[in-house]
Each structure stands twice: as C-alpha cells, then as structure tokens.
N, C-alpha and C. Protein backbone atom coordinates (compact mmCIF):
# COMPACT_ATOMS: atom_id res chain seq x y z
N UNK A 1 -15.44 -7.17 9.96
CA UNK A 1 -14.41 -6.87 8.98
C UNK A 1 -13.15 -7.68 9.34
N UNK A 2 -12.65 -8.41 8.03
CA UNK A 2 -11.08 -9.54 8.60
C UNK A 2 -9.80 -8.15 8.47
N UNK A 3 -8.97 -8.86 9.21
CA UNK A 3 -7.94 -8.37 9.26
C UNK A 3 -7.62 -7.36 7.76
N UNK A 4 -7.75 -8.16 6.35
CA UNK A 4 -6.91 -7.78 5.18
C UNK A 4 -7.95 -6.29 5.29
N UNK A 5 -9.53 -6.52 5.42
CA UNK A 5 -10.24 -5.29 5.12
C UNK A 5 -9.39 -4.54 6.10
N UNK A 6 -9.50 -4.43 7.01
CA UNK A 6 -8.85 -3.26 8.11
C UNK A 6 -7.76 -2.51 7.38
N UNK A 7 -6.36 -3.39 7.12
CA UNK A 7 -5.41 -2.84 6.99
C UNK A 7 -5.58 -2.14 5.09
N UNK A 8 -6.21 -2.84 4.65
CA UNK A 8 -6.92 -1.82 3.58
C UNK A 8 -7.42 -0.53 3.25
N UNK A 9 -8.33 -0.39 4.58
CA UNK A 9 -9.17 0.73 4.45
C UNK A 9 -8.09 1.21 5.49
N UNK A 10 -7.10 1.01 6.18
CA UNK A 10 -6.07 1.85 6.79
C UNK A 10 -5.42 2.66 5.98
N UNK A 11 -4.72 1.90 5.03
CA UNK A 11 -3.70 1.85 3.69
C UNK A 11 -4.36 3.27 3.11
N UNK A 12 -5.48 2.83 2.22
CA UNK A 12 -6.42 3.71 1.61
C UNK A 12 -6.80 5.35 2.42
N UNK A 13 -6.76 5.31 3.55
CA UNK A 13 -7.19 6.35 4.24
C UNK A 13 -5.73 7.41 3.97
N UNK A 14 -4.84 6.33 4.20
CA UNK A 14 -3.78 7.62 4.38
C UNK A 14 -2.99 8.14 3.25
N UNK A 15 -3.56 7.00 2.17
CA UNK A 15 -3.34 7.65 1.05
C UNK A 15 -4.29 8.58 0.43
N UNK A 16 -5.25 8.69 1.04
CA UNK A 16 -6.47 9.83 0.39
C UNK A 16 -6.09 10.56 1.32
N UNK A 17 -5.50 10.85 2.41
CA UNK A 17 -5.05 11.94 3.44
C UNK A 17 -3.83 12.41 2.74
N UNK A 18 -3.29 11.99 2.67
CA UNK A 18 -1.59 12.69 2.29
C UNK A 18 -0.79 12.28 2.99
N UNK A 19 -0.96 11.38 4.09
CA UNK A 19 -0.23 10.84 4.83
C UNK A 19 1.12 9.79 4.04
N UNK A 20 0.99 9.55 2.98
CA UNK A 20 2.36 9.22 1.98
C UNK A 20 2.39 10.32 0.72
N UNK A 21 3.29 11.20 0.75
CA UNK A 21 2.46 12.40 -0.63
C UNK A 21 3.09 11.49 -1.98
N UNK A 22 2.41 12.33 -2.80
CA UNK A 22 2.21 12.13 -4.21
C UNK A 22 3.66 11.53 -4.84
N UNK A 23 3.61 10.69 -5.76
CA UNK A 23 4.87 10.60 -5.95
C UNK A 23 6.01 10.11 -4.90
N UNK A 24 6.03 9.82 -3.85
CA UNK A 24 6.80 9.42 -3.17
C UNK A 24 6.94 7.51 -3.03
N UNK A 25 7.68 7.05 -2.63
CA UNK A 25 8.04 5.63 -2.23
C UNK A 25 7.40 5.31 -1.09
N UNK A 26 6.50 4.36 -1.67
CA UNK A 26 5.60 3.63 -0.80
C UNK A 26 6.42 2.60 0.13
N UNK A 27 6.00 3.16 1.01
CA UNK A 27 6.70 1.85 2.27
C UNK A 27 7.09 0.37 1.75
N UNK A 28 7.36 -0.35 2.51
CA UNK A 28 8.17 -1.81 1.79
C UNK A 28 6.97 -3.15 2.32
N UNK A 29 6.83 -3.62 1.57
CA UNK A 29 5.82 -4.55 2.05
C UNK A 29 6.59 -5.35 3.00
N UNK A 30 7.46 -5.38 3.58
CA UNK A 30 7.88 -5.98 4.58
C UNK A 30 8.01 -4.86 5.66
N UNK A 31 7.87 -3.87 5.31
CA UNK A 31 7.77 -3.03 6.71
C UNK A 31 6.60 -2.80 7.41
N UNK A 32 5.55 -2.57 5.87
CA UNK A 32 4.23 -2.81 6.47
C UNK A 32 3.77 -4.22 6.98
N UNK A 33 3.79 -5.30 6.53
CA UNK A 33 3.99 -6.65 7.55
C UNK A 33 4.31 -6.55 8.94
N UNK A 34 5.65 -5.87 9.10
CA UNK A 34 6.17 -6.16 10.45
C UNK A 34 4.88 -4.71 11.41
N UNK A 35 4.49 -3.52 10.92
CA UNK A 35 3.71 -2.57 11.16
C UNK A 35 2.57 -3.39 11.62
N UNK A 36 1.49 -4.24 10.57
CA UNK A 36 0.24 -4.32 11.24
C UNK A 36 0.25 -6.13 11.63
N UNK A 37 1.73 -6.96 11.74
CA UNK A 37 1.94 -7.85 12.18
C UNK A 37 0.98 -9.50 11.33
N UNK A 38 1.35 -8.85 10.13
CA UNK A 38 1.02 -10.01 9.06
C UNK A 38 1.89 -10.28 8.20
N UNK A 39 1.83 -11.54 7.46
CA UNK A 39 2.98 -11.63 6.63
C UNK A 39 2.61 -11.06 5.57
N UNK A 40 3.87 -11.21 4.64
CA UNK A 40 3.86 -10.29 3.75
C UNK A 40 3.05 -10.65 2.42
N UNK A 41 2.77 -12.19 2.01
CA UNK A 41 1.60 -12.41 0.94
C UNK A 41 0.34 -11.53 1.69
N UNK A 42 0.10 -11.23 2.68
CA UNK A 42 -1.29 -10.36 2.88
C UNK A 42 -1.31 -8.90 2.63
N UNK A 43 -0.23 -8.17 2.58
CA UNK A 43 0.76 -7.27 2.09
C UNK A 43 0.24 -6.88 1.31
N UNK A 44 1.08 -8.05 0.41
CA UNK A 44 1.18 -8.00 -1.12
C UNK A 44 -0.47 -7.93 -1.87
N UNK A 45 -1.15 -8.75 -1.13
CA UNK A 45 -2.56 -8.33 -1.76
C UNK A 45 -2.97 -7.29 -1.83
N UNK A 46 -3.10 -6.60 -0.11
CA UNK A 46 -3.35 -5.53 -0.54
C UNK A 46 -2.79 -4.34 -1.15
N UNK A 47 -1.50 -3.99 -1.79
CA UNK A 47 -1.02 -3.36 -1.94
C UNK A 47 -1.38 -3.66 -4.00
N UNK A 48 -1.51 -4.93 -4.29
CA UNK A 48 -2.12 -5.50 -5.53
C UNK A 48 -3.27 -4.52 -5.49
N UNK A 49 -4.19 -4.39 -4.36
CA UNK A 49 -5.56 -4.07 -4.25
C UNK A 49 -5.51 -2.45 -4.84
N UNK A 50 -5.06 -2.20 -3.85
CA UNK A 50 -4.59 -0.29 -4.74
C UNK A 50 -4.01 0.09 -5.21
N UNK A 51 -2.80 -1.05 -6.08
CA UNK A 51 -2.36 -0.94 -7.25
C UNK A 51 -4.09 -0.54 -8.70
N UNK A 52 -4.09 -1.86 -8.00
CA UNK A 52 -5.37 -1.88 -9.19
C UNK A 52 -6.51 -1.07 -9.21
N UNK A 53 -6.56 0.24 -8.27
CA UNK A 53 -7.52 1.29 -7.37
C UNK A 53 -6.66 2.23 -8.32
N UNK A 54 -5.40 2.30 -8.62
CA UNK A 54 -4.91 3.86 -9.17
C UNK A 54 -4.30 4.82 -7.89
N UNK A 55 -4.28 3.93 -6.99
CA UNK A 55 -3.51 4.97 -5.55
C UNK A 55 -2.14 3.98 -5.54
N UNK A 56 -1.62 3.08 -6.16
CA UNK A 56 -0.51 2.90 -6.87
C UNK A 56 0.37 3.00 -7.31
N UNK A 57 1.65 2.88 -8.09
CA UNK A 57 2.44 2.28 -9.01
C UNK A 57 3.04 1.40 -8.99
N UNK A 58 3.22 -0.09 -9.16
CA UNK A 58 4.24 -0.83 -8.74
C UNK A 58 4.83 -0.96 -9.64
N UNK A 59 6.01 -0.39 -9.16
CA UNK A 59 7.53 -1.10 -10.63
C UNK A 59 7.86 -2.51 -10.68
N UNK A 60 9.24 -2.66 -11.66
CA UNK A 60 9.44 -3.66 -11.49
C UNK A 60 10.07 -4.07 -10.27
N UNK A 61 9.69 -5.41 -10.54
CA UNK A 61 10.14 -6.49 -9.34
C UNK A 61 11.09 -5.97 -8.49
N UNK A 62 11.78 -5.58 -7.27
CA UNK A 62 12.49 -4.95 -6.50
C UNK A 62 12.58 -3.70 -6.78
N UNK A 63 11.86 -2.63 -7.61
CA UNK A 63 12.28 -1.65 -7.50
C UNK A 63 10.85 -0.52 -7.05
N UNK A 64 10.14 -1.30 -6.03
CA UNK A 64 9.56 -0.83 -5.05
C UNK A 64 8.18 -0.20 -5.76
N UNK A 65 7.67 0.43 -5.02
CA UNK A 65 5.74 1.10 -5.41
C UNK A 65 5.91 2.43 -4.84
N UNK A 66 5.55 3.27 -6.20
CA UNK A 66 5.33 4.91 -5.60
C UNK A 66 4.34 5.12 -5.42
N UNK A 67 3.35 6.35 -4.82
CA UNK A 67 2.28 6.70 -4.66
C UNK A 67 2.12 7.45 -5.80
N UNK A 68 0.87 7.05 -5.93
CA UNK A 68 0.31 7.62 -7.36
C UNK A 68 -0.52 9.13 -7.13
N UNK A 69 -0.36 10.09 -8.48
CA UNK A 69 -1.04 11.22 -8.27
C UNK A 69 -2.84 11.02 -7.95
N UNK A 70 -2.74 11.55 -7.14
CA UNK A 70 -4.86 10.80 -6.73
C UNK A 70 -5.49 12.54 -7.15
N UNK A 71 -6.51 12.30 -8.08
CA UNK A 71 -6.81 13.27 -8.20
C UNK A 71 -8.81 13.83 -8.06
C-alpha cells in the first residue's frame, strides 16, 4: 500500500469513528500535510477522494471542508 492509500484509509477510519464529529471543520490540508509529512497536492487528493465518498463537504475555495453527516 503507497503512502496516499495509508493516509486515506487513516482519514476514512476516523471519520467512520467520530474521531472528527458530524458537521464540524475538517482539519486544513496544510495541517494534515505537516501531520502525515506530505505535501499538500497529496492532501488535496485525498481529501477530493472523500469529498467524492460523501464523508465530505468542500466549500468554496478558502472557506475550508466540513464533515459530512455519514449515515
């Protein structure tokens, strides 16, 4: 498994845990970068990735990604 899978199925875990709750502000893709020590286009994919999964929301442009209701 490459790096992007890892921090994926990391991402994913703790959003099916509750470890970010519902509705709340998803970390900053530059914080998660500096967290699992990648830049931030690898980030951004994955965070594209579960945008497009529905464990998501990304607003507009600077105004950050909430966690989506997972039901």
């Amino acid at each position: 498994m490459n790096k992007t899978d890892t921090i994926y199925y990391e991402l994913k875990k703790r959003l099916e845990e509750g470890f970010y709750p519902e509705n709340s502000k998803f970390p900053s893709e530059s914080l998660l970068a500096d967290e699992f020590c990648v830049n931030k286009m690898t980030i951004n994919k994955i965070v594209s990735m579960l945008a497009d999964q529905k464990y998501l929301i990304r607003g507009m442009r600077g105004a950050g990604t909430k966690v989506a209701e997972i039901s």
